[in-house]
C-alpha atoms as a PDB file:
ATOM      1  CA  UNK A   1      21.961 -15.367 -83.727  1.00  0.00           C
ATOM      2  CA  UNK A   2      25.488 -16.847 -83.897  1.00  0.00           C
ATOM      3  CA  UNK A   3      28.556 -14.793 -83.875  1.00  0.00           C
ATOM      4  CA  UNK A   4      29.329 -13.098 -86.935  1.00  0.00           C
ATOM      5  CA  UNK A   5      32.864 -14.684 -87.346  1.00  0.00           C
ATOM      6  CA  UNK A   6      33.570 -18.193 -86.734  1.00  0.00           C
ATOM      7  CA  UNK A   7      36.732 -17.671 -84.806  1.00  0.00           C
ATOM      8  CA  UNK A   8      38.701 -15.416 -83.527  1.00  0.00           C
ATOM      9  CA  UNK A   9      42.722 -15.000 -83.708  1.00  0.00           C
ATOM     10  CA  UNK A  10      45.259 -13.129 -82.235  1.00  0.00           C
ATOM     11  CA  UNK A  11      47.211 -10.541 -84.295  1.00  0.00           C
ATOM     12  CA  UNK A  12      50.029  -8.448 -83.425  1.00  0.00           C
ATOM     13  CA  UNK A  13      51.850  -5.424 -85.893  1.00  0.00           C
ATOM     14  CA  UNK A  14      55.021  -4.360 -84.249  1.00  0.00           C
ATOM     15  CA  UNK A  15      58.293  -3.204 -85.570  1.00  0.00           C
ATOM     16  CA  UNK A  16      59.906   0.141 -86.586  1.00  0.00           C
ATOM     17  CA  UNK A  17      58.553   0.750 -89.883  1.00  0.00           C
ATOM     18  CA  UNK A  18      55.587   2.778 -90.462  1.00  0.00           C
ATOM     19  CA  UNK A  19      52.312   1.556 -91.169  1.00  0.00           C
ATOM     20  CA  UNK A  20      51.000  -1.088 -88.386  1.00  0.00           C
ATOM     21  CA  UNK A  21      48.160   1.659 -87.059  1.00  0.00           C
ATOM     22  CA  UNK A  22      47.040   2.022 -90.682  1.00  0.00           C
ATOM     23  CA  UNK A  23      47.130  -1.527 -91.053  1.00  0.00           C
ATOM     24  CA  UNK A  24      44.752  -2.060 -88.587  1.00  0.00           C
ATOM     25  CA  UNK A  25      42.927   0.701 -89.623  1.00  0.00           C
ATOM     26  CA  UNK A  26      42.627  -1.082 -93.117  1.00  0.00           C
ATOM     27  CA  UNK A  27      41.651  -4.549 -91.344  1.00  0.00           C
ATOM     28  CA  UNK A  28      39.070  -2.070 -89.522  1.00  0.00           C
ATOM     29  CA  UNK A  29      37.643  -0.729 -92.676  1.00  0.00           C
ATOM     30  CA  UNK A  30      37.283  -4.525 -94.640  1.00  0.00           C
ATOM     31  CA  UNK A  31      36.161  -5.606 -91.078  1.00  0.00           C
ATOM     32  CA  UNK A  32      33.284  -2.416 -91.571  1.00  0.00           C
ATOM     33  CA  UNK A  33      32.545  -3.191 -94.909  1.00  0.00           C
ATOM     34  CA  UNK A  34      31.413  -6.752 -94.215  1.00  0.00           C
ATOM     35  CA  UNK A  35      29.252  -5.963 -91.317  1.00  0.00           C
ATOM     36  CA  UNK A  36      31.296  -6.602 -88.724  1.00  0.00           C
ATOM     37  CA  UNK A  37      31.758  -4.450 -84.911  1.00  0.00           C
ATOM     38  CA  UNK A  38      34.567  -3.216 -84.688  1.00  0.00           C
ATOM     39  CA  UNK A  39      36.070  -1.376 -81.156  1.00  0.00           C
ATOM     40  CA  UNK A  40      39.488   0.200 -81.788  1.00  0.00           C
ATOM     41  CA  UNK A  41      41.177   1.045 -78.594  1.00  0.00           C
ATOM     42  CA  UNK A  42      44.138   3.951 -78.238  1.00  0.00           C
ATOM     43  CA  UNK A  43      46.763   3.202 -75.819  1.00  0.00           C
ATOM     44  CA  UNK A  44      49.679   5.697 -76.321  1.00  0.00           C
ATOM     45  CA  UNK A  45      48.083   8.045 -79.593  1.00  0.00           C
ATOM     46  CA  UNK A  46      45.386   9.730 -79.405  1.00  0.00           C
ATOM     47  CA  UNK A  47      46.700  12.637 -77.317  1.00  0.00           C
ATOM     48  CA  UNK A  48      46.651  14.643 -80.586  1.00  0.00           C
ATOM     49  CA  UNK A  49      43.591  14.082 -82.822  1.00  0.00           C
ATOM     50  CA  UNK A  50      44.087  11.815 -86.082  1.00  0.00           C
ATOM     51  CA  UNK A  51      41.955  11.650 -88.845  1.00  0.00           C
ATOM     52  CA  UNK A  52      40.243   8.255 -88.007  1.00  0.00           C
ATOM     53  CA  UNK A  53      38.650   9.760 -84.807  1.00  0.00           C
ATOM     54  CA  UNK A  54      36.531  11.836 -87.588  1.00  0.00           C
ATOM     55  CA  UNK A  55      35.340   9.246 -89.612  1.00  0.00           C
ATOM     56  CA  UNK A  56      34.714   6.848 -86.117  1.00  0.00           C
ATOM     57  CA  UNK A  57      31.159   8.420 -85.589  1.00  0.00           C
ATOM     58  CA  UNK A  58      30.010   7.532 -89.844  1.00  0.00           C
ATOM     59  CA  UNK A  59      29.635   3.893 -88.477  1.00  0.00           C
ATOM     60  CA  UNK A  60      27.131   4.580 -85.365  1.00  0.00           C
ATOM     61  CA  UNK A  61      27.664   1.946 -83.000  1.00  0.00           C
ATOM     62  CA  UNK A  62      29.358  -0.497 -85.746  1.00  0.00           C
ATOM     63  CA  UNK A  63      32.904   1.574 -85.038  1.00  0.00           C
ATOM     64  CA  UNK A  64      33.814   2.737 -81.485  1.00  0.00           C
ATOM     65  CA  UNK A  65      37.373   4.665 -80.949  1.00  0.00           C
ATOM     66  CA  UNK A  66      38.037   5.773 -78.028  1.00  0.00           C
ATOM     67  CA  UNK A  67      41.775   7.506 -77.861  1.00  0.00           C
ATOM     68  CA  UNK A  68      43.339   7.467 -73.806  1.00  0.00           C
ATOM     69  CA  UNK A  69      46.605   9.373 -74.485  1.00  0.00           C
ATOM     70  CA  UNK A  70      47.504  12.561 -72.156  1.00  0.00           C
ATOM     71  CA  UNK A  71      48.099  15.069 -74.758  1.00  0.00           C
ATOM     72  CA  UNK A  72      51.081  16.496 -72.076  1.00  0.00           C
ATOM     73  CA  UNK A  73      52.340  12.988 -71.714  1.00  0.00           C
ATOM     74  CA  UNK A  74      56.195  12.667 -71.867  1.00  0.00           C
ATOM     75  CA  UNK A  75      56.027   9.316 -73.075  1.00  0.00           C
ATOM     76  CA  UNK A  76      54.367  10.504 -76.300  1.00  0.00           C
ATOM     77  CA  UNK A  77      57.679  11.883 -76.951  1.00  0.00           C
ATOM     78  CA  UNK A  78      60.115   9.147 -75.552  1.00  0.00           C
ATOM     79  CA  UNK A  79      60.478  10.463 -72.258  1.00  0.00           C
ATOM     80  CA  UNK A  80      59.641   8.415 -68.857  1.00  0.00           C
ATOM     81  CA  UNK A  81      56.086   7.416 -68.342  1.00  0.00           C
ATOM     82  CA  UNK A  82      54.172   9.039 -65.069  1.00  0.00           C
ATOM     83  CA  UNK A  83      51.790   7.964 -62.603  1.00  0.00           C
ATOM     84  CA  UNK A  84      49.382   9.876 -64.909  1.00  0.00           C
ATOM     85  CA  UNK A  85      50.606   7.839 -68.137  1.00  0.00           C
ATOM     86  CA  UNK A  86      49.748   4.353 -65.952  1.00  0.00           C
ATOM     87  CA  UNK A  87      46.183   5.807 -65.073  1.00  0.00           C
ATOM     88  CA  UNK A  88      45.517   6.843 -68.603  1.00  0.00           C
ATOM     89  CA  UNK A  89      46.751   2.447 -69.667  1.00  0.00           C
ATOM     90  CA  UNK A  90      44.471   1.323 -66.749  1.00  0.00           C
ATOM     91  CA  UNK A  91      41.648   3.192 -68.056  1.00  0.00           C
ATOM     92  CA  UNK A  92      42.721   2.287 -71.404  1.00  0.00           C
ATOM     93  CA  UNK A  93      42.865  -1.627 -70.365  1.00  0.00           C
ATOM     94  CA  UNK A  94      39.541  -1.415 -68.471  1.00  0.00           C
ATOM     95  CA  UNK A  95      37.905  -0.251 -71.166  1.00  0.00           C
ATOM     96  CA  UNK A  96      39.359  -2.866 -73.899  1.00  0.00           C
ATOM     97  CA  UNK A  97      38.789  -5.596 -71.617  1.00  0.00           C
ATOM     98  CA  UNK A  98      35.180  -5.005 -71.283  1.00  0.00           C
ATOM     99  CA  UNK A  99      35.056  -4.575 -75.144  1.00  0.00           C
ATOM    100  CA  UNK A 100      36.553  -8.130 -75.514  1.00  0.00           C
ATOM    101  CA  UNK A 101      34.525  -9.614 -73.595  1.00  0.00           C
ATOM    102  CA  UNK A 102      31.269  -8.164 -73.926  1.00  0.00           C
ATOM    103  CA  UNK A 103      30.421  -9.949 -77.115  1.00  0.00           C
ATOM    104  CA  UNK A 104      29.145  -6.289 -78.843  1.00  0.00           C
ATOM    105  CA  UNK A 105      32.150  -6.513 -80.851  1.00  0.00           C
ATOM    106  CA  UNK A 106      33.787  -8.761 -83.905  1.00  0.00           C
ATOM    107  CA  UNK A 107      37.128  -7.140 -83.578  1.00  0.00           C
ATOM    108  CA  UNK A 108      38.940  -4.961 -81.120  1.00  0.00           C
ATOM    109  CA  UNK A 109      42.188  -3.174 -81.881  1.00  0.00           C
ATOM    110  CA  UNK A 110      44.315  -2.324 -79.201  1.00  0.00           C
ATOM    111  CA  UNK A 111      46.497   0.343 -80.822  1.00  0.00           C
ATOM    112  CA  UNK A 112      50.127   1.007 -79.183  1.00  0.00           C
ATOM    113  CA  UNK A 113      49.326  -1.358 -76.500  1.00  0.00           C
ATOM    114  CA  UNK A 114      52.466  -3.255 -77.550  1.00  0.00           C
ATOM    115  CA  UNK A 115      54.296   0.154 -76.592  1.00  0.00           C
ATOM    116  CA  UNK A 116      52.446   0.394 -73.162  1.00  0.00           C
ATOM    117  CA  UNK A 117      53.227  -3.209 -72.018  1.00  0.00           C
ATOM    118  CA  UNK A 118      57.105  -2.429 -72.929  1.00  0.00           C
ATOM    119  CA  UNK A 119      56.695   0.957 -71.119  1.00  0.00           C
ATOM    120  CA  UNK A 120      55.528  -1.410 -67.932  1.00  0.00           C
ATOM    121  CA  UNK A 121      52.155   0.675 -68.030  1.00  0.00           C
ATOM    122  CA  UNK A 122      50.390  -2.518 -68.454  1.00  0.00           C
ATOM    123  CA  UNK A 123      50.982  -6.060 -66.582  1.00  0.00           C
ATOM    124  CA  UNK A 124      51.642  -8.515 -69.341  1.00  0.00           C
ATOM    125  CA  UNK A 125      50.175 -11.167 -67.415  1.00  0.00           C
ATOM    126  CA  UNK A 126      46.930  -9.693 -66.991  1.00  0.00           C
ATOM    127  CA  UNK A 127      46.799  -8.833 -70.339  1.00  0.00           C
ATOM    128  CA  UNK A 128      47.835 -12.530 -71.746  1.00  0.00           C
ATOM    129  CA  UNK A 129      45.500 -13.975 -69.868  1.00  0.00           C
ATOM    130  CA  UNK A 130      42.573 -11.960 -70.997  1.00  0.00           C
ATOM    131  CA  UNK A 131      43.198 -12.773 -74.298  1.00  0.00           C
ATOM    132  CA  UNK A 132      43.614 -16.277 -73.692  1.00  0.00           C
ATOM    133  CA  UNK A 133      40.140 -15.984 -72.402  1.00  0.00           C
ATOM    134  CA  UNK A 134      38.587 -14.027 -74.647  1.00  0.00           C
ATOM    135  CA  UNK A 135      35.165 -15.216 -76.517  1.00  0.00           C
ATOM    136  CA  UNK A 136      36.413 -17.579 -79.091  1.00  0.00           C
ATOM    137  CA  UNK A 137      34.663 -15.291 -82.016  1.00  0.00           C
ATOM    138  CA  UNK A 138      36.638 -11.716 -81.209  1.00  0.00           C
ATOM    139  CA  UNK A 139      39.471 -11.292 -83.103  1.00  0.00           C
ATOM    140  CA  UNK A 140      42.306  -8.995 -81.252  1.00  0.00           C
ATOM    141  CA  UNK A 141      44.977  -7.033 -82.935  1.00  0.00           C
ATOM    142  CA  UNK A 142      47.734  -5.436 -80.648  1.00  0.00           C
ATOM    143  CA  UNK A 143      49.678  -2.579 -82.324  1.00  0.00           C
ATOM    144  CA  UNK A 144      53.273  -1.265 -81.646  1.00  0.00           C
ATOM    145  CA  UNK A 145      56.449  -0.878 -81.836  1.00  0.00           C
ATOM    146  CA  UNK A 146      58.232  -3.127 -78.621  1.00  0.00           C
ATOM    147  CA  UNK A 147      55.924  -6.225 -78.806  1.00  0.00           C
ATOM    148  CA  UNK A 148      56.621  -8.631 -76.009  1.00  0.00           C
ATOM    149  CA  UNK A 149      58.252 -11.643 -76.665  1.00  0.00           C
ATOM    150  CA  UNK A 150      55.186 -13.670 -74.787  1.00  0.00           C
ATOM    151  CA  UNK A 151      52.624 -11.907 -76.728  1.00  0.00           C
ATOM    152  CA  UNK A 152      54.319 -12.688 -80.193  1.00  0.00           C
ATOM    153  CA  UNK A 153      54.055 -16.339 -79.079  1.00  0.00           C
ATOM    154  CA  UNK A 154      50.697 -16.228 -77.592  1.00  0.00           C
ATOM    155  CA  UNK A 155      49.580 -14.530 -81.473  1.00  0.00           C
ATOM    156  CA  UNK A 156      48.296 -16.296 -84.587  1.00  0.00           C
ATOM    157  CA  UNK A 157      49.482 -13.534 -86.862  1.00  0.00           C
ATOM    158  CA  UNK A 158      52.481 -11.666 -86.528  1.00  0.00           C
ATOM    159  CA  UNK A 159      53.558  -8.772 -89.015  1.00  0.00           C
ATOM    160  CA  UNK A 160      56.825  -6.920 -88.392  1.00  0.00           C
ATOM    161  CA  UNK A 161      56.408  -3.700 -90.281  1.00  0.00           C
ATOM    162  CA  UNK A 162      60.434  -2.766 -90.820  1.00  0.00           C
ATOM    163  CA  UNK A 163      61.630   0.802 -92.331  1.00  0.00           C
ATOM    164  CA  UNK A 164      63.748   1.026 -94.875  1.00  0.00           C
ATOM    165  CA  UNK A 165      63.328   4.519 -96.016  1.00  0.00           C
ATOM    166  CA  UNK A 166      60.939   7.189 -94.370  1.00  0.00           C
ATOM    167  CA  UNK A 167      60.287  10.850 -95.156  1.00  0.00           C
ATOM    168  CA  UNK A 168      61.061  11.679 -91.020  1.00  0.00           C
ATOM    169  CA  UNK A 169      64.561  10.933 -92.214  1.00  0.00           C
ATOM    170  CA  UNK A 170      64.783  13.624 -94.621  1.00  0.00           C
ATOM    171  CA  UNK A 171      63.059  16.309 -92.582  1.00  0.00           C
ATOM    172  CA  UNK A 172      59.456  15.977 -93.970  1.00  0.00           C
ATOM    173  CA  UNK A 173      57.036  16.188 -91.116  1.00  0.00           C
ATOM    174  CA  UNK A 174      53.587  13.621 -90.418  1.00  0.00           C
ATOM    175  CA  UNK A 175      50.980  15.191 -92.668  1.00  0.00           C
ATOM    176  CA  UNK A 176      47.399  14.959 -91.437  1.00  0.00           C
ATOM    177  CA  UNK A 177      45.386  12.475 -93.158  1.00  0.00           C
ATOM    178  CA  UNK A 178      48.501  10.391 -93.956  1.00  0.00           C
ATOM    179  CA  UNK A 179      50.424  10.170 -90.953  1.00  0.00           C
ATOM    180  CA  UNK A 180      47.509  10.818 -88.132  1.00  0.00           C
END
């Protein structure tokens, strides 16, 4: 049985607006909705539970999240990333890599891996070429803020979500089911 999808591209969401998780979450959902396998990989969230990791298990083996974040992690909060953090990425990577090229998924979202290859918990090269590899039918998405320069040029798609105005900046905290 052929592939699903025809072809594969390469997508990255970065910037410092709000919104490129959902996003993918969306592209997720459509991806769901037409049959499609969809593996959606946490990098850097995931330490505290969103909502998505609720609805994950309605799908069966159509949807797999799996969230690495430390819950303790500094770099969940800006600070410096530990040997701990760099584990927690290699596990991450190990994990996404053998979702990309297993051919049991359409689409694989690597959430706030754009963040963990800024952060240096990831070698860009190893990740670039993976994807340059990758079956020609799996479609990739990278989220996060940070994207590196070589993986906006190695992408098909890029989206730079931008803020103009957000609640943070008036002292309204993330509500659950909006922002996680």
């Amino acid at each position: 049985m052929p592939p699903p999808l025809p072809f594969g591209l390469l997508q990255v969401y970065t910037g410092t607006g709000k919104g490129k998780t959902t996003a993918a979450l969306g592209l997720a959902c459509r991806a769901l909705g037409a049959g499609l396998r969809v593996c959606f990989v946490q990098f850097i969230k995931g330490a505290v539970p969103s909502a998505e990791s609720n609805i994950a298990p309605l799908f069966g083996d159509s949807f797999v999240l799996r969230a690495f974040a430390r819950r303790s992690s500094p770099v969940i909060f800006g600070g410096q990333p530990t040997d701990e953090d760099r584990r927690a990425a290699s596990q991450a990577w190990d994990f996404a890599a053998a979702a990309i090229t297993s051919g049991d998924f359409d689409i694989v979202v690597l959430d706030e891996i754009n963040n963990a290859l800024h952060l240096g918990l990831l070698d860009l090269e190893r990740v670039l070429d993976l994807l340059r590899r990758r079956p020609s039918h799996v479609e990739v998405i990278c989220t996060g803020r940070n994207a590196p320069p070589a993986l906006l040029e190695a992408a098909d798609l890029v989206t730079e979500m931008r803020s103009l105005r957000h609640p943070y900046d008036t002292g309204i905290q993330a509500r659950k089911g909006i922002e996680y």
